[in-house]
Protein backbone atom coordinates (compact mmCIF):
# COMPACT_ATOMS: atom_id res chain seq x y z
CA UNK A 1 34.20 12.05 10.62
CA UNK A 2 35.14 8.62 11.65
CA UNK A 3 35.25 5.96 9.25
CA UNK A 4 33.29 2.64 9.33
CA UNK A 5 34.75 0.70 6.32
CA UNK A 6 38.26 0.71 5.02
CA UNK A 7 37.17 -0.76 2.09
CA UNK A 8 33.64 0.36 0.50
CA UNK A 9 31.88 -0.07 -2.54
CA UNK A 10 28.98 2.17 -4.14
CA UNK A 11 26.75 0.97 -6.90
CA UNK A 12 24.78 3.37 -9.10
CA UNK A 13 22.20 1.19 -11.16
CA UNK A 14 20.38 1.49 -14.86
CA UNK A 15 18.41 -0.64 -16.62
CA UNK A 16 21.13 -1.77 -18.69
CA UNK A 17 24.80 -1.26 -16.92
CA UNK A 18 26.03 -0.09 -13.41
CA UNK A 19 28.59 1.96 -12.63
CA UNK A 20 30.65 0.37 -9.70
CA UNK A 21 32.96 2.64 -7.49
CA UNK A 22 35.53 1.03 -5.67
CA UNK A 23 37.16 3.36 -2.25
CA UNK A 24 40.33 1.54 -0.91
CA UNK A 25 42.82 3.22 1.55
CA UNK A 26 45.96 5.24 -0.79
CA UNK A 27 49.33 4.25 -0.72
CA UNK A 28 49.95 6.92 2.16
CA UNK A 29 48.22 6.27 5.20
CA UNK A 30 44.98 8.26 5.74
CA UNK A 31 44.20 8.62 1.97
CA UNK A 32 41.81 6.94 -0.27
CA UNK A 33 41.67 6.55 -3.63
CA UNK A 34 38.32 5.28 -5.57
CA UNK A 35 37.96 3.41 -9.01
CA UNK A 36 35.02 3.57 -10.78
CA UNK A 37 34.31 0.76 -13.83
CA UNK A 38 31.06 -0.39 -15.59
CA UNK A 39 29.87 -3.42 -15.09
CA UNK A 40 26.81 -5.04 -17.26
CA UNK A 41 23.73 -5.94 -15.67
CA UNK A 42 23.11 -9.73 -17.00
CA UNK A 43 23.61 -12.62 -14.82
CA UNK A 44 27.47 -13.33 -15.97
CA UNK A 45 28.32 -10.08 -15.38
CA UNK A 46 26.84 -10.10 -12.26
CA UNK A 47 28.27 -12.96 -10.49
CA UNK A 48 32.00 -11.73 -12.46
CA UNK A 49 31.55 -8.27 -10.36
CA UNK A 50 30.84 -10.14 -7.22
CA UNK A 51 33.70 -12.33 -7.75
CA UNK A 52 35.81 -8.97 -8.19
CA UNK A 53 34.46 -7.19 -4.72
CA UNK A 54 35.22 -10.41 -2.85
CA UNK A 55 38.62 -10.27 -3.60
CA UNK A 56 38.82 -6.34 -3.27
CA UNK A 57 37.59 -7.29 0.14
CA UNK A 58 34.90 -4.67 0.43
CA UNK A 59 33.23 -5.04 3.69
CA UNK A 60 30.13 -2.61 2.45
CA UNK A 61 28.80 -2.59 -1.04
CA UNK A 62 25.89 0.26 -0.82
CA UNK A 63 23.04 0.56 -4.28
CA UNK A 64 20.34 2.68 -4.59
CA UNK A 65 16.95 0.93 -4.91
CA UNK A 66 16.40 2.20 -8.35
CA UNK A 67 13.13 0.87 -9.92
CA UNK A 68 13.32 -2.71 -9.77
CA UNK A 69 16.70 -2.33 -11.27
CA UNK A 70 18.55 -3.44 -8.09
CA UNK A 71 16.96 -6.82 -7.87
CA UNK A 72 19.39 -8.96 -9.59
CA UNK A 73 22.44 -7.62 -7.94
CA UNK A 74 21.14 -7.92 -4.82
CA UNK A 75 19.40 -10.90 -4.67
CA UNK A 76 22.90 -12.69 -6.45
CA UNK A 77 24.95 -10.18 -3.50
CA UNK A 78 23.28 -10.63 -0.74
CA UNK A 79 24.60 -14.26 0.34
CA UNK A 80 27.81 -13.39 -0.28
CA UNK A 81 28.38 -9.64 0.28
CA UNK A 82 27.21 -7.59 2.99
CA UNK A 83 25.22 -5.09 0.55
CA UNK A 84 22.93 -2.20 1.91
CA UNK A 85 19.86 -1.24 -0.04
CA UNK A 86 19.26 2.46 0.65
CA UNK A 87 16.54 4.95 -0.83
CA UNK A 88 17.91 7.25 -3.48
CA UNK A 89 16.18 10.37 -1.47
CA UNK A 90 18.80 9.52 1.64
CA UNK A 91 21.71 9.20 -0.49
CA UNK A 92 21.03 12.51 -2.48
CA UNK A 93 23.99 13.84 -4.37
CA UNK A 94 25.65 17.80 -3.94
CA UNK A 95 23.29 19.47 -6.78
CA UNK A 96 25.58 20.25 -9.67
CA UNK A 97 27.02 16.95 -10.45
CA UNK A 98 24.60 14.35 -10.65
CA UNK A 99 26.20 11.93 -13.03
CA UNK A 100 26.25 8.25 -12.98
CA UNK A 101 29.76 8.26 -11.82
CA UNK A 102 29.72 10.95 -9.34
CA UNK A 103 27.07 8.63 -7.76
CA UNK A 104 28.60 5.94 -7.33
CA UNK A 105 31.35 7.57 -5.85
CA UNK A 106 29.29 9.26 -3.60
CA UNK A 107 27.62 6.00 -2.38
CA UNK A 108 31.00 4.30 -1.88
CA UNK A 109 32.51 7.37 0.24
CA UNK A 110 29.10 7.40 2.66
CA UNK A 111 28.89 3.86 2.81
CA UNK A 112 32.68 3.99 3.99
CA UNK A 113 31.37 6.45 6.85
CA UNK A 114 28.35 4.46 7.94
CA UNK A 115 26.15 7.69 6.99
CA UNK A 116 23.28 5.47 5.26
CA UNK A 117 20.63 3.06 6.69
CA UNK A 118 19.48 0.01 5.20
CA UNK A 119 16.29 -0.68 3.44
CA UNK A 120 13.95 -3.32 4.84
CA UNK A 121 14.25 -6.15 1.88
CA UNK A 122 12.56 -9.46 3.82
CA UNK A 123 13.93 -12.47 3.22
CA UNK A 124 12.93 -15.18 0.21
CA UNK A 125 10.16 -16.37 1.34
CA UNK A 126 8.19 -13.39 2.09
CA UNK A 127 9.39 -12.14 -1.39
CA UNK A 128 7.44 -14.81 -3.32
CA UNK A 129 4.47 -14.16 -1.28
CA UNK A 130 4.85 -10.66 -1.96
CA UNK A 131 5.08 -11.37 -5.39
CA UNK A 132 1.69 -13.23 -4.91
CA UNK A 133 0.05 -10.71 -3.02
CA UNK A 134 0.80 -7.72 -5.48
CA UNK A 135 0.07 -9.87 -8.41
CA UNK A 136 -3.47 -10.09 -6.98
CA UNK A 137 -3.75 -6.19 -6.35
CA UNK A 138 -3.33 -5.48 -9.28
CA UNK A 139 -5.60 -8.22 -10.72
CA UNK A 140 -8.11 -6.68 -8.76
CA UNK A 141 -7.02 -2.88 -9.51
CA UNK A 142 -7.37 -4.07 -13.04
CA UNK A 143 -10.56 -5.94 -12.67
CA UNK A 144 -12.09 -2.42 -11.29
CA UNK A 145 -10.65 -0.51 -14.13
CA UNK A 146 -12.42 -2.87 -16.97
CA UNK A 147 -16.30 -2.96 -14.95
CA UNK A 148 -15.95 0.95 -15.46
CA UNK A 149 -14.77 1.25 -18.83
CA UNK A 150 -18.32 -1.06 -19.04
CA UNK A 151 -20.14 1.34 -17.60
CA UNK A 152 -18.83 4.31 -18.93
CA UNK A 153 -19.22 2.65 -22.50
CA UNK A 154 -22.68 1.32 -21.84
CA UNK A 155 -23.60 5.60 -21.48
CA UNK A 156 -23.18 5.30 -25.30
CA UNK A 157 -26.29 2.91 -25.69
CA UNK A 158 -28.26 5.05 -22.83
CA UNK A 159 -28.33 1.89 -20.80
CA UNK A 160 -28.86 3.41 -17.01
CA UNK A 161 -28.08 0.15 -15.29
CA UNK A 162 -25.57 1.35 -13.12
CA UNK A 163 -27.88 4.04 -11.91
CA UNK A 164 -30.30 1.60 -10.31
CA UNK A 165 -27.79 -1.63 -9.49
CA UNK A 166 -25.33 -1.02 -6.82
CA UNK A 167 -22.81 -3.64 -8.56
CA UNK A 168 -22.81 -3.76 -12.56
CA UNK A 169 -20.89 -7.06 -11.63
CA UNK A 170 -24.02 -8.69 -9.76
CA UNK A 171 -25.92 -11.45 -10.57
CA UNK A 172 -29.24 -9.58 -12.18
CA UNK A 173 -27.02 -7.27 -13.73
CA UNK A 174 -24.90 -9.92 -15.66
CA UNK A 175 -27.88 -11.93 -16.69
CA UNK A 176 -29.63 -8.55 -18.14
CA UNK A 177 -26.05 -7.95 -20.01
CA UNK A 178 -25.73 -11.13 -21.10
CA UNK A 179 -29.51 -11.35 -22.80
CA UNK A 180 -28.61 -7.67 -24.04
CA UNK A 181 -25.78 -9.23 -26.22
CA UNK A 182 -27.78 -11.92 -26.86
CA UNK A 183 -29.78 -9.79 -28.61
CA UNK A 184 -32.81 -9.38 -26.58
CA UNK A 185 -33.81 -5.61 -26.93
CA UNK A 186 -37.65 -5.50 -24.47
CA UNK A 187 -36.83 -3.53 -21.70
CA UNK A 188 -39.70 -5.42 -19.67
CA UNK A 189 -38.40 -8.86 -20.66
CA UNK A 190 -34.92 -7.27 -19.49
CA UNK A 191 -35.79 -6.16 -16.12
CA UNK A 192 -37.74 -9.35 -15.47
CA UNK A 193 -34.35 -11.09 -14.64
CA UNK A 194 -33.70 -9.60 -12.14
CA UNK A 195 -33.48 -11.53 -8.69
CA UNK A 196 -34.26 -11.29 -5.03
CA UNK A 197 -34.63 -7.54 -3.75
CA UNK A 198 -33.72 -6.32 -7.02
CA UNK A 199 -37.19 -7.32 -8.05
CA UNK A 200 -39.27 -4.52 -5.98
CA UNK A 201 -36.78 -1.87 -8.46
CA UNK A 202 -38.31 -3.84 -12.11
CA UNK A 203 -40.72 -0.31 -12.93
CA UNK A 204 -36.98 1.61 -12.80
CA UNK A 205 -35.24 -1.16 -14.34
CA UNK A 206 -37.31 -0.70 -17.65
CA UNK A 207 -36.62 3.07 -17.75
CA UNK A 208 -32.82 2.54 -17.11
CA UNK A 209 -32.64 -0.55 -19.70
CA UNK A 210 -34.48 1.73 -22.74
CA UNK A 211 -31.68 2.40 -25.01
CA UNK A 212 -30.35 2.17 -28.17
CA UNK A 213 -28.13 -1.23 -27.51
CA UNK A 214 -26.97 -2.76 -30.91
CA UNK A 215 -25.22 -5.78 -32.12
CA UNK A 216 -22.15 -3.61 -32.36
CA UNK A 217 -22.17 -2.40 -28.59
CA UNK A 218 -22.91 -5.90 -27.93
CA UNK A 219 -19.61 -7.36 -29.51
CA UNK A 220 -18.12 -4.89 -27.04
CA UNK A 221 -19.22 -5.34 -24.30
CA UNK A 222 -19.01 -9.16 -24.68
CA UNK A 223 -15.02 -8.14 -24.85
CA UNK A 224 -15.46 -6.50 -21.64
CA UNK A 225 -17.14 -9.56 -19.50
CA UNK A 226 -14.79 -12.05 -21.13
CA UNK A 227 -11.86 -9.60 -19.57
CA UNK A 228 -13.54 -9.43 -16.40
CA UNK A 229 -14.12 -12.87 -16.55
CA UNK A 230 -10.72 -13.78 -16.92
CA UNK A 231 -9.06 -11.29 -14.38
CA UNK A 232 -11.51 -12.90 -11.96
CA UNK A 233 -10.06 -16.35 -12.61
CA UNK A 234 -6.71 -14.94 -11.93
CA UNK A 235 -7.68 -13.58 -8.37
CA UNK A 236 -9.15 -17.01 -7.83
CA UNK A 237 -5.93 -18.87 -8.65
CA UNK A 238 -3.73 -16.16 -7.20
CA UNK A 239 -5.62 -16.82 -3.83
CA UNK A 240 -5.50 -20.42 -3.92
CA UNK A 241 -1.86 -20.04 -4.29
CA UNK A 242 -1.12 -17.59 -1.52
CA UNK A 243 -3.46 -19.88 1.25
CA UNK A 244 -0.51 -22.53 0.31
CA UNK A 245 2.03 -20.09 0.88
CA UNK A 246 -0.08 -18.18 4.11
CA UNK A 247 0.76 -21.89 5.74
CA UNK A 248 3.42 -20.77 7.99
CA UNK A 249 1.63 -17.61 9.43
CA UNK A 250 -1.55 -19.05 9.75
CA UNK A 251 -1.38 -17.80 13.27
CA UNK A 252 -0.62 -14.48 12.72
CA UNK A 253 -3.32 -14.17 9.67
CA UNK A 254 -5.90 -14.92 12.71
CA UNK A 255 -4.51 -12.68 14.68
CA UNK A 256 -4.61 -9.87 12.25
CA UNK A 257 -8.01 -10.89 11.10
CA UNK A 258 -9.67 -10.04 15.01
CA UNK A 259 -9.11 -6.09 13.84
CA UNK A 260 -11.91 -4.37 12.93
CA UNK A 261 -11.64 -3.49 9.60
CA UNK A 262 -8.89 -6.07 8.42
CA UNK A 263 -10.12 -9.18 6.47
CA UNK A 264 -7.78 -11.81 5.49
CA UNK A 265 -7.41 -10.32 2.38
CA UNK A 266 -6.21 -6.89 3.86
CA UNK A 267 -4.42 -9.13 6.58
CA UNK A 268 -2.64 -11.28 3.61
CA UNK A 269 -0.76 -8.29 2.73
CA UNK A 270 0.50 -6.97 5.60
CA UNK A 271 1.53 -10.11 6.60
CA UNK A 272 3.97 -10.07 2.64
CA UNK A 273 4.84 -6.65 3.08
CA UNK A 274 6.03 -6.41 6.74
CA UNK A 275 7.19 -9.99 7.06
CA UNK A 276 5.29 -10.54 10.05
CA UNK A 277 8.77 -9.80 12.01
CA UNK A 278 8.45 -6.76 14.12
CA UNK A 279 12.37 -6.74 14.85
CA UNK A 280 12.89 -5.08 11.92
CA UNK A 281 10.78 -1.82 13.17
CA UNK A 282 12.16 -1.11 16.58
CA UNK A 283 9.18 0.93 17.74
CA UNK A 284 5.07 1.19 15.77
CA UNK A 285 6.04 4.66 15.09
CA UNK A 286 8.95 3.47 13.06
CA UNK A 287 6.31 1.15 11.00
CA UNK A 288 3.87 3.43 11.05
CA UNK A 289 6.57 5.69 9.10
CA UNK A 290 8.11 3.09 6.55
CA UNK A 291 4.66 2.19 5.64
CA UNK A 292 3.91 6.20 5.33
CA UNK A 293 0.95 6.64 7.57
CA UNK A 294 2.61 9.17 9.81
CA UNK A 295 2.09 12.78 9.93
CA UNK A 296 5.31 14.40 8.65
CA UNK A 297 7.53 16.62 10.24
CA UNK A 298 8.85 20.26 8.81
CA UNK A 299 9.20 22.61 11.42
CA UNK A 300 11.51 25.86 11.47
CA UNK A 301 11.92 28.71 13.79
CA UNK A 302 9.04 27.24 15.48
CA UNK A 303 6.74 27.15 12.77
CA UNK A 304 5.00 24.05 11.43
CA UNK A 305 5.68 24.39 7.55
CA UNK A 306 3.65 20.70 6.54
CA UNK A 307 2.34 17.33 8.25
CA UNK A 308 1.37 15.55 4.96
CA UNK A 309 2.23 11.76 5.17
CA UNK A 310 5.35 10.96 3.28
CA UNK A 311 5.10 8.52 0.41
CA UNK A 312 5.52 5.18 1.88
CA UNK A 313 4.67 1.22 0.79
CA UNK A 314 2.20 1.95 -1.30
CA UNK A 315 0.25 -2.03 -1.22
CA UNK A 316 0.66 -1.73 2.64
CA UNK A 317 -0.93 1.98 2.68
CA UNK A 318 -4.01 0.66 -0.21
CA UNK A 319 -5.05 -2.18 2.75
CA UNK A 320 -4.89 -0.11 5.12
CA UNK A 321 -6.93 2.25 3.39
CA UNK A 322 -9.61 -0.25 2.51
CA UNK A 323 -9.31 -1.54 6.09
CA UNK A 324 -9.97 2.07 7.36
CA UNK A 325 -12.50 2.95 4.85
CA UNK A 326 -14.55 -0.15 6.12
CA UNK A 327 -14.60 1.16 9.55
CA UNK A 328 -15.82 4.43 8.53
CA UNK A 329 -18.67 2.76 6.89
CA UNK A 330 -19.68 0.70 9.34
CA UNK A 331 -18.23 2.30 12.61
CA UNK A 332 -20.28 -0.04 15.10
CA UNK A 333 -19.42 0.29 18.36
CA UNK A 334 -15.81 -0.47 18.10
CA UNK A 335 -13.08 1.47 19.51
CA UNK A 336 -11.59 2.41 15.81
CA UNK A 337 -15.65 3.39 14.71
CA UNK A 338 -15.49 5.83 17.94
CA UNK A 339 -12.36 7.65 17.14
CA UNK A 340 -13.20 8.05 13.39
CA UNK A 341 -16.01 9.36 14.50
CA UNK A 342 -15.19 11.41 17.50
CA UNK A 343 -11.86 13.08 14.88
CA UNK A 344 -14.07 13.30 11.75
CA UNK A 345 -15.76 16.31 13.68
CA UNK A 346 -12.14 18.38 14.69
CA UNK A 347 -10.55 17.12 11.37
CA UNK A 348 -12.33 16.24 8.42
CA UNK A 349 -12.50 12.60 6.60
CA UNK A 350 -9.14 12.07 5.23
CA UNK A 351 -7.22 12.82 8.33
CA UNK A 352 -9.58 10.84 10.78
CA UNK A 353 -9.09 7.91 7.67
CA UNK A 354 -5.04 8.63 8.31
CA UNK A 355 -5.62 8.28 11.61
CA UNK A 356 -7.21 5.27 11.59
CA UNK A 357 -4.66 3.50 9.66
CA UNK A 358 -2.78 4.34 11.79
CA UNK A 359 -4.05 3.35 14.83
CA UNK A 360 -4.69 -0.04 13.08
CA UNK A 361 -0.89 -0.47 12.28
CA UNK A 362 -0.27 0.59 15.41
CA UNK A 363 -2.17 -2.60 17.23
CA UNK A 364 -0.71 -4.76 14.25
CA UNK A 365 2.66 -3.94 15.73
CA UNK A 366 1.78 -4.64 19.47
CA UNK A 367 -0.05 -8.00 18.20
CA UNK A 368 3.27 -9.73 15.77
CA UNK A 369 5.41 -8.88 18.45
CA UNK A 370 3.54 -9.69 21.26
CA UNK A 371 1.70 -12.61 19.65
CA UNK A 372 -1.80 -11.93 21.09
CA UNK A 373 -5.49 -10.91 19.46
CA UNK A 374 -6.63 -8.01 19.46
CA UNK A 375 -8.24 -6.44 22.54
CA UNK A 376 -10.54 -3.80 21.51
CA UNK A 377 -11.29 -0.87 24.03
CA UNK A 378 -14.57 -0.57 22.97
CA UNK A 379 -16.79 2.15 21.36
CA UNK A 380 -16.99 4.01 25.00
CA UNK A 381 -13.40 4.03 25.19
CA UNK A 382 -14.05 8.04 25.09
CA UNK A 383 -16.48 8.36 26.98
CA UNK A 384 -16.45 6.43 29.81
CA UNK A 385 -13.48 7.94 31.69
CA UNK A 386 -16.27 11.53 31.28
CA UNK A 387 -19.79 11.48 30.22
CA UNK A 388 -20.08 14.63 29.48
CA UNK A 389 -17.61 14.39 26.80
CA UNK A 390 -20.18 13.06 24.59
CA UNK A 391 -22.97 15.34 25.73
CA UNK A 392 -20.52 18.19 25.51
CA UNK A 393 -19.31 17.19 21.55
CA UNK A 394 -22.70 17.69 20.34
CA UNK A 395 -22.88 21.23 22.56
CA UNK A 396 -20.22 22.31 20.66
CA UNK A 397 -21.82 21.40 16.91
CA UNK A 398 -24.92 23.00 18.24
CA UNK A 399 -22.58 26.36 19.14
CA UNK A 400 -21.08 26.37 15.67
CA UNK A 401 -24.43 26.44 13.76
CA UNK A 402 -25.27 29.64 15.85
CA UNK A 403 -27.30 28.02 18.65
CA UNK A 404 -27.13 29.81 22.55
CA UNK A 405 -26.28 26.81 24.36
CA UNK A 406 -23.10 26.06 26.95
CA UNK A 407 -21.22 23.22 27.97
CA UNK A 408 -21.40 21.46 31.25
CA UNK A 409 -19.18 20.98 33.99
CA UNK A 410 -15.22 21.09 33.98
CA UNK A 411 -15.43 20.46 29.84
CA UNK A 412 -16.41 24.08 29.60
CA UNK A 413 -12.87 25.20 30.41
């Protein structure tokens, strides 16, 4: 096996220590012998290890991305060192001696062989507005969670208002919640707030707002709107923050935003998760991978074992989803809409979702490193090239519910 790095270093990191192993050539030539010595995992003790592998003169230092664990090395490495970030799956010990120690010895010896790729870790910038962009995921995930432990808690009182609102977040619905707690109990008066087209529903509103609402359900759900209240305010300053920070790819957010499907809120994050530099992913099948949208691959002797999509960046794969999931609701006649629709028939919701994500990385590839919009094919893209596809689709549906019908031309084959 030929060797990369004379000198090599392998980091194996906890919460509260790391175990650094140290491979330098032995005192006879084509030997090596490795060291391995804890090392704390404050600042101090940081910047006193990297002090220590400058003068070992390492020309590798390899550490698993464990949790968020690695952070502080690298970020205090990384200007100094040439460190490699690589996913604990790749680096995978020999079963049987998985210790801390072993580890880092284990790192050191295939980081000396140049056996592991790096992990994509984008530069500072792109970090803080990753930071921003995941702070106001969550805010939202969170925001989601608290307007249905609302509704699941206003079941207790027998308060249907979530049957006949579409949003228990919308403005009828938080003036009826908020005279509720005020202490206003006539389901008439109730459903008499109500605004705009919500008005023509005020005969089921009084049904759904006939409970048995009390002051004490009304101290908690008070506790509930003042959450959602405030997780709301943190969305809003989260987003003013990130348009400062968005600055610099202003032109690439517009770009992004021409996709169907992708808003700028969708487009914000892919923008802080990929970096908006296509260099680093040398092909859109290689992005399509790292962000885990890709059907697997587990074939032996010739048999396809699984093609379920590998866990991959897990913001990057939510706004995709949402992205997706708005095309599937509103296909239009859009070259994404067609193929959702034209795979939902062969392969069911989920994969034709998968497929769309895909397909919508795919073109956000092309577009950052080409720097152009979006072109879309259009919703005929299928059909135009053969017009009896379509015709010949619906044939086919007709032949699986039993019907005596065949297909037309050269399609029948």
């Amino acid at each position: 096996m030929d060797l990369v790095h004379e000198r090599a270093a392998g980091i194996d990191i906890s919460r509260g220590d790391a175990k650094v192993a140290i491979r330098v050539p032995g005192k006879r030539a084509g030997t090596f012998s490795t060291t391995v010595k804890t090392w704390g995992s404050t600042t101090n003790q940081i910047l006193a290890l990297r002090d220590m592998l400058v003068e070992a003169g390492v020309t590798t230092v390899i550490m698993e991305s464990t949790s968020d664990y690695w952070k502080p090395f690298y970020y205090l490495f990384e200007d100094v060192l040439p460190v490699v970030l690589v996913n604990a799956k790749a680096a995978r010990n020999i079963p049987g001696r998985k210790t801390d120690v072993s580890d880092a010895a284990w790192l050191a010896q295939l980081g000396a062989h140049g056996l592991l790729r790096a992990s994509f870790v984008p530069p500072e910038p792109i970090r803080k507005l990753r930071d921003l962009t995941r702070a106001r995921t969550i805010a939202v995930q969170d925001r989601t969670r608290e307007g249905q432990r609302l509704e699941k808690f206003l079941e207790s009182t027998g308060i249907k208002l979530s049957d006949s609102v579409s949003d228990l977040m919308g403005a009828s619905s938080r003036d009826m919640l908020a005279a509720l707690i005020n202490g206003e109990r006539d389901p008439q008066k109730l459903a008499d707030l109500a605004r705009g087209v919500m008005r023509k529903r005020i005969p089921e509103l009084v049904e759904a707002l006939t409970g048995r609402f009390g002051e004490h359900h009304g101290f908690i759900c008070a506790m509930h709107l003042d959450r959602i209240d405030s997780l709301t305010g943190w969305v809003d300053r989260l987003t003013a923050r990130i348009d400062e920070a968005m600055e610099p790819f202003r032109t690439a957010r517009e770009f992004l935003a021409t996709i169907p499907g992708v808003s700028t809120v969708v487009a914000d994050v892919i923008i802080a998760e990929t970096g908006a530099d296509m260099s680093h992913f040398e092909t859109p099948g290689r992005l399509a991978s790292w962000a885990g949208v890709s059907p697997g691959s587990n074939e032996s002797a010739g048999r396809i074992k699984s093609t379920k999509t590998r866990p991959g960046n897990r913001y990057l794969k939510g706004a995709l989803g949402t992205a997706a999931l708005s095309i599937a609701r509103h296909p239009k006649d859009s070259y994404l809409g067609a193929r959702y629709k034209r795979i939902i028939v062969r392969r069911g919701k989920v994969k034709a979702i998968v497929a769309n994500e895909h397909a919508i990385l795919t073109a956000v590839w092309h577009m950052l490193a080409e720097g152009e919009c979006y072109h879309d094919p259009g919703g005929d893209f299928f059909t135009k090239k053969d017009p009896t596809r379509t015709k010949n689709n619906a044939i086919r549906r007709l032949q699986a519910l039993g019907y005596n019908v065949t297909l037309t031309t050269r399609e029948a084959a």
